[in-house]
Protein backbone atom coordinates (compact mmCIF):
# COMPACT_ATOMS: atom_id res chain seq x y z
CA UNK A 1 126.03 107.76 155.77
CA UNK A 2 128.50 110.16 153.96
CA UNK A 3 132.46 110.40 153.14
CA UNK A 4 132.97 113.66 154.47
CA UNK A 5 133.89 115.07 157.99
CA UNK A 6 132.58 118.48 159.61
CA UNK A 7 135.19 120.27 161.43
CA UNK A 8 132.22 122.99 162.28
CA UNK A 9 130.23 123.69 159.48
CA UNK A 10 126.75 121.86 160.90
CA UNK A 11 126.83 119.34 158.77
CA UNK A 12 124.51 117.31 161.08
CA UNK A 13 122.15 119.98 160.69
CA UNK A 14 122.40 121.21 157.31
CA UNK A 15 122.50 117.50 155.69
CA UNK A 16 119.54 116.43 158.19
CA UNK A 17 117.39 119.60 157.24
CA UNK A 18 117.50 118.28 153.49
CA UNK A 19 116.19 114.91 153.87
CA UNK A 20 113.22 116.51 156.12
CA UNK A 21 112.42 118.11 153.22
CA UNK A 22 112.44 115.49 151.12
CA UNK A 23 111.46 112.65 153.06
CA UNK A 24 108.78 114.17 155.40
CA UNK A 25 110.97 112.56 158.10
CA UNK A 26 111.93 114.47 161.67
CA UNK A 27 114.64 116.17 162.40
CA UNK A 28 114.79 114.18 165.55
CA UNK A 29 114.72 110.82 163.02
CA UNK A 30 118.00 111.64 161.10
CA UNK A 31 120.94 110.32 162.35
CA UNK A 32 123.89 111.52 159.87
CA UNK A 33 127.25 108.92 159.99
CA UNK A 34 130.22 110.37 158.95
CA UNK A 35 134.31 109.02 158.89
CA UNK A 36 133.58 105.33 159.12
CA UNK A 37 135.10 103.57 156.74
CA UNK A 38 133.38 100.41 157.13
CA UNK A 39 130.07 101.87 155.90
CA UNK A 40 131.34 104.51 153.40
CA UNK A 41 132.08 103.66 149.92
CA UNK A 42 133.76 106.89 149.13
CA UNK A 43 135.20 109.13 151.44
CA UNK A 44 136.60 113.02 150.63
CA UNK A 45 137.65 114.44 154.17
CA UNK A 46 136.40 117.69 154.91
CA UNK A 47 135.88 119.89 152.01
CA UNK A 48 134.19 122.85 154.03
CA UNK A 49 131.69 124.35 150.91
CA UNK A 50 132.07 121.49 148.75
CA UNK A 51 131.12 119.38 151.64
CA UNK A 52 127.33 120.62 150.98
CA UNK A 53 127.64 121.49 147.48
CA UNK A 54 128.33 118.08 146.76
CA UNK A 55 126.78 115.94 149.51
CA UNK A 56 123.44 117.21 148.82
CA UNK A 57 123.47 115.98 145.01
CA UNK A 58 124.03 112.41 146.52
CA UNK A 59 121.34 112.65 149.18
CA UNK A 60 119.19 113.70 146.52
CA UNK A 61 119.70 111.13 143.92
CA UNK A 62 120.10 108.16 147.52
CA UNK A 63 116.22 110.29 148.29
CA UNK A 64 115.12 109.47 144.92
CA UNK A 65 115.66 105.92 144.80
CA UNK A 66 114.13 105.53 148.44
CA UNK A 67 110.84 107.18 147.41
CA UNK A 68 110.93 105.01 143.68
CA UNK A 69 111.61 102.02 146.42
CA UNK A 70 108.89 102.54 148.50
CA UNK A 71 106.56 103.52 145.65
CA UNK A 72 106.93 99.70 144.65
CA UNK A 73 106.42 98.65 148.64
CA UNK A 74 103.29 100.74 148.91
CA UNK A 75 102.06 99.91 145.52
CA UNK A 76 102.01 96.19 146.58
CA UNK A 77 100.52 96.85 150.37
CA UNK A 78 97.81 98.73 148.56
CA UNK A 79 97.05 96.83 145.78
CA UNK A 80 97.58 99.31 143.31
CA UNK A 81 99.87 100.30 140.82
CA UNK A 82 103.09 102.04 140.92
CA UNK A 83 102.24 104.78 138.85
CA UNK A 84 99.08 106.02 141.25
CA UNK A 85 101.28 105.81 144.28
CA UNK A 86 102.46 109.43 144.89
CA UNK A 87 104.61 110.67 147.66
CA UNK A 88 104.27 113.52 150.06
CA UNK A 89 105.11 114.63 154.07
CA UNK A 90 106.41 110.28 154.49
CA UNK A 91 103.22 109.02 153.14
CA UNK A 92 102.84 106.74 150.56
CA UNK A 93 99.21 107.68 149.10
CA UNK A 94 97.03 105.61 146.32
CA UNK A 95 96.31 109.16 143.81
CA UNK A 96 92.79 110.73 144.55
CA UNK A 97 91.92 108.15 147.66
CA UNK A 98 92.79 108.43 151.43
CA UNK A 99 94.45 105.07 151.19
CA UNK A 100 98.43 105.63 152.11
CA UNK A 101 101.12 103.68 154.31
CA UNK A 102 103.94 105.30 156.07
CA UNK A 103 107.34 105.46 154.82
CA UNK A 104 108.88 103.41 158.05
CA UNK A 105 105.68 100.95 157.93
CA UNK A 106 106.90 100.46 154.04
CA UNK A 107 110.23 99.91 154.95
CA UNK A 108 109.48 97.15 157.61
CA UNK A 109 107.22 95.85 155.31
CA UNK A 110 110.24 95.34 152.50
CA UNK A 111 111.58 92.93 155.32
CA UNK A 112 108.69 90.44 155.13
CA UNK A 113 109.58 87.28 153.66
CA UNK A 114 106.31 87.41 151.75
CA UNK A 115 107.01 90.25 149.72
CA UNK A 116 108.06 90.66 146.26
CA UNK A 117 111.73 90.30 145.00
CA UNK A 118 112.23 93.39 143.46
CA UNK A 119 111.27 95.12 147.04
CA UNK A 120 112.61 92.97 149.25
CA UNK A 121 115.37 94.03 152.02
CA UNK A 122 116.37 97.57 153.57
CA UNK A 123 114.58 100.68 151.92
CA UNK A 124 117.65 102.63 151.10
CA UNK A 125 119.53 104.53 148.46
CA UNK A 126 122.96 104.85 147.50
CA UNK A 127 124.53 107.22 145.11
CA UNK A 128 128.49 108.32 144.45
CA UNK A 129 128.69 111.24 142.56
CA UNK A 130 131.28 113.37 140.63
CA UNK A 131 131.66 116.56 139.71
CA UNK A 132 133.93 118.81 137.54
CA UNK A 133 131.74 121.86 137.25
CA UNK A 134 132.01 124.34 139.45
CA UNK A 135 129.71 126.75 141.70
CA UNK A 136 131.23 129.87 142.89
CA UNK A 137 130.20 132.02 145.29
CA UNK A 138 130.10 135.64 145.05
CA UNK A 139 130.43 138.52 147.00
CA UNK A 140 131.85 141.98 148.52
CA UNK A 141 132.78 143.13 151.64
CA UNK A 142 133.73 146.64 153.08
CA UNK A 143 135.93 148.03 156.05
CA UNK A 144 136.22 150.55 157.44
CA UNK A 145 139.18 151.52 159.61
CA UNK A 146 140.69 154.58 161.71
CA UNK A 147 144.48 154.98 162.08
CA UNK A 148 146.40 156.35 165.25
CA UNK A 149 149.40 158.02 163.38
CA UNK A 150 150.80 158.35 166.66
CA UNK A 151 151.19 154.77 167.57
CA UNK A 152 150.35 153.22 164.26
CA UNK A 153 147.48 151.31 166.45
CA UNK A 154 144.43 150.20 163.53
CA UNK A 155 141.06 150.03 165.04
CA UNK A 156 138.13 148.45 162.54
CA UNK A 157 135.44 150.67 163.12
CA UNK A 158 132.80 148.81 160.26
CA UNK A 159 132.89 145.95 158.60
CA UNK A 160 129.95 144.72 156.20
CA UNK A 161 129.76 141.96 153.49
CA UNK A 162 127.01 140.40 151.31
CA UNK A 163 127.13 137.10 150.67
CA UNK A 164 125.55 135.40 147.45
CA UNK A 165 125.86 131.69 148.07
CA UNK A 166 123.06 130.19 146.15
CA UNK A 167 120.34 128.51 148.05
CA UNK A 168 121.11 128.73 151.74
CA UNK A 169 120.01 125.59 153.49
CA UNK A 170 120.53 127.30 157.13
CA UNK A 171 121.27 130.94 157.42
CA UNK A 172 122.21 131.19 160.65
CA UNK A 173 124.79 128.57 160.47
CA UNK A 174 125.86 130.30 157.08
CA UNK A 175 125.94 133.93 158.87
CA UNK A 176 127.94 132.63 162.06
CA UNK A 177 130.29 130.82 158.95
CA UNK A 178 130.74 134.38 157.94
CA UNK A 179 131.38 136.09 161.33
CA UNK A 180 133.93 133.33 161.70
CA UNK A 181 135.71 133.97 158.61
CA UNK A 182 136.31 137.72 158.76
CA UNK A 183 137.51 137.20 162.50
CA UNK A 184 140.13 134.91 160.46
CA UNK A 185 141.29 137.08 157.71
CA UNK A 186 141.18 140.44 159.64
CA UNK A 187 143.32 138.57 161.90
CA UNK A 188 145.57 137.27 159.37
CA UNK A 189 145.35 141.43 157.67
CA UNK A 190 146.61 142.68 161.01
CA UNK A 191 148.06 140.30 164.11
CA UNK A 192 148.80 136.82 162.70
CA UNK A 193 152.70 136.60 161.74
CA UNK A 194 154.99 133.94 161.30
CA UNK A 195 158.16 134.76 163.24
CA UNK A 196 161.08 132.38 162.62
CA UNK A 197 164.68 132.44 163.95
CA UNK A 198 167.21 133.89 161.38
CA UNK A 199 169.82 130.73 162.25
CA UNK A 200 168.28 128.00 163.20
CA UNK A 201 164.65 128.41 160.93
CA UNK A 202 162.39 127.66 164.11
CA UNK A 203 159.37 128.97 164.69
CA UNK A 204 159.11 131.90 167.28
CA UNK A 205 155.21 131.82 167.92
CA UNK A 206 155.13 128.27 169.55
CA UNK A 207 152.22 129.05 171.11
CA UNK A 208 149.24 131.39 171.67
CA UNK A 209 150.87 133.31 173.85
CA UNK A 210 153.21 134.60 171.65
CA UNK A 211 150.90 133.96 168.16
CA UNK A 212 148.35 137.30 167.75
CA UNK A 213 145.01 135.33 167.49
CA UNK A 214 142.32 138.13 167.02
CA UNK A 215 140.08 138.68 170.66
CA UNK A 216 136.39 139.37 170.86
CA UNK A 217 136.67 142.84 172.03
CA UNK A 218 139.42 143.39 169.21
CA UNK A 219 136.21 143.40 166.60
CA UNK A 220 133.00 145.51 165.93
CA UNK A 221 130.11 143.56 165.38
CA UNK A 222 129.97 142.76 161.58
CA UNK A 223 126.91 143.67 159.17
CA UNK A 224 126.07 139.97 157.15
CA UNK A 225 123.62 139.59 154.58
CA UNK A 226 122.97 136.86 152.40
CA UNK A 227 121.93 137.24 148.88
CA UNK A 228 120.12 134.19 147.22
CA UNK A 229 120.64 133.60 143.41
CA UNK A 230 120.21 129.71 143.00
CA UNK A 231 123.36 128.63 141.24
CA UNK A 232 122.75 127.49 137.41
CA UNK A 233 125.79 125.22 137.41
CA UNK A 234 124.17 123.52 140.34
CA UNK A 235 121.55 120.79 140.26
CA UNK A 236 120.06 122.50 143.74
CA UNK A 237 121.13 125.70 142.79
CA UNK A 238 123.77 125.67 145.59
CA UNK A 239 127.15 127.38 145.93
CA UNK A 240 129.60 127.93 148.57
CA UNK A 241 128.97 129.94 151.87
CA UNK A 242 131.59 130.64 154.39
CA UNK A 243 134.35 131.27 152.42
CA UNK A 244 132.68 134.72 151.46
CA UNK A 245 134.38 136.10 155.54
CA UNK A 246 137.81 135.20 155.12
CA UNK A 247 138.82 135.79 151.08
CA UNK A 248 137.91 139.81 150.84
CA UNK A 249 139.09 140.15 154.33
CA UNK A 250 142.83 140.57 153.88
CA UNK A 251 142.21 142.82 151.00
CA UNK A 252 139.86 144.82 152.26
CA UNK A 253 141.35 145.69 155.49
CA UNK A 254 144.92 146.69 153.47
CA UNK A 255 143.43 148.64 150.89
CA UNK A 256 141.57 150.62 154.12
CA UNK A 257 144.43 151.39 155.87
CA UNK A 258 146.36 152.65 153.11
CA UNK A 259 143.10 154.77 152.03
CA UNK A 260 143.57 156.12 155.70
CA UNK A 261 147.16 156.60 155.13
CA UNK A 262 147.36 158.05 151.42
CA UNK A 263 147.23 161.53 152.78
CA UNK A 264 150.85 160.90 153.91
CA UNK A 265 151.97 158.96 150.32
CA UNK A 266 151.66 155.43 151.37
CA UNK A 267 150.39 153.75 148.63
CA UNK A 268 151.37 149.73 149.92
CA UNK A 269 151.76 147.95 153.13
CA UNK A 270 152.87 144.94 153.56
CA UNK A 271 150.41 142.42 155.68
CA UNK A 272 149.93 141.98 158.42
CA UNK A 273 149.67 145.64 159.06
CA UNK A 274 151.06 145.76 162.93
CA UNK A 275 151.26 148.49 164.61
CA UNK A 276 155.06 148.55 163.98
CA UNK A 277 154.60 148.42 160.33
CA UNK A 278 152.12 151.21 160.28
CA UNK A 279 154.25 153.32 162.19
CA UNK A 280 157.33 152.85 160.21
CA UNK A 281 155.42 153.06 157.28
CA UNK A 282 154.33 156.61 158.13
CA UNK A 283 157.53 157.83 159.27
CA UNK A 284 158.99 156.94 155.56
CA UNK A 285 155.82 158.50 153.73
CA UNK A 286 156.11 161.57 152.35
CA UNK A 287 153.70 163.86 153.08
CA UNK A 288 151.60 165.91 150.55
């Protein structure tokens, strides 16, 4: 149970993947519960990178107290001690014997009436945790565009980034993340404008129809790659992904079209870089 809300980053998958790791557990066995109030202590809203960055650091520590938990629970079933119970793939194992107990047999066993106080009730683990250190991502991305001077029509021809985000729980989730974001900022670099009326301050695009939302067959299919240097400012060595599509995206595309343009003078265009704009913009250039 977490305080923060996926709006399409896979949380469910991401956050679930994690504990498999940790707890041995099944994919099919984690059931993540987000946005309830009643069984959140601390909530944050959607935070898209930080989201992992941070949630993972409290499913850790919640993991660790768990396992310490059911150390106690097993050590007691077993008649051992704590310190030879070790933990591995949900089993509970007495050190250098084949005597173990399950993780869920442990935790219905800490609901017996007979066992001890200090193991007694629900097997569980709860951390809140704060952070003021951050963990950036990195990375670079490259377009490449061709210019009608005619009609001032840009066509993306290439577009390629690398992406290093730390430890990447999923990559495909973190690669579609990516595809997602450039389709955002190339459409903010050349379609997406905010038309208002010059007297009464309304908005003109009041809907898709008139708002330029980037299309499918309005993009080449992007080159992704991920580059994994585990983040030192991160207990998990995790940074941001996603992010990495949409930043460079705007900048990139600009500084491509006025590469493609520069033979005519234009050195600046302002965004986003219509068809209108490019036009005009090389009818005032001055040729070299």
């Amino acid at each position: 149970m977490l305080g923060t809300l996926s709006s399409g980053q896979g949380h469910a998958t991401s956050f679930a993947q994690l504990l498999v790791e940790w707890l041995g557990v099944g994919l099919s066995q984690v059931r993540l519960v987000t946005g309830d109030t009643d069984v959140t202590i601390v909530g944050g809203g959607a935070h898209s990178a930080r989201a992992l960055r941070l949630a993972a650091v409290v499913m850790a520590k919640a993991s660790d107290q768990i396992v310490e938990k059911g150390r106690r629970i097993a050590a007691w079933l077993l008649e051992a001690a704590p310190a030879d119970i070790e933990f591995a793939e949900r089993r509970f194992r007495v050190r250098g014997t084949d005597r173990a107990v399950d993780l869920f047999a442990a935790a219905a066993a800490a609901q017996r009436a007979d066992a001890p106080e200090d193991c007694r009730g629900p097997l569980d683990g709860v951390c809140d945790e704060s952070s003021d250190v951050p963990s950036f991502p990195y990375g670079c991305a490259l377009c490449e565009v061709e210019v009608d001077p005619e009609t001032g029509t840009t066509e993306i021809v290439r577009y390629s980034t690398v992406d290093d985000c730390g430890r990447a729980v999923n990559p495909m989730i973190l690669h579609g993340q990516t595809h997602g974001g450039i389709a955002q900022g190339v459409g903010q670099a050349l379609w997406e404008e905010c038309a208002y009326d010059a007297r009464s301050g309304q908005p003109l695009a009041t809907t898709l129809m008139e708002y330029a939302l980037p299309r499918a067959d309005m993009l080449p299919a992007f080159a992704t790659e991920i580059s994994e240097v585990p983040s030192t400012a991160h207990p998990l060595g995790l940074r941001g992904g996603g992010e990495g599509g949409t930043t460079p995206a705007l900048a990139a595309v600009a500084k491509a079209v006025c590469d493609a343009l520069h033979e005519l003078g234009v050195e600046h265009i302002e965004l986003p870089v219509t068809a209108e704009r490019v036009w005009r913009t090389i009818r005032d250039g001055r040729p070299r």
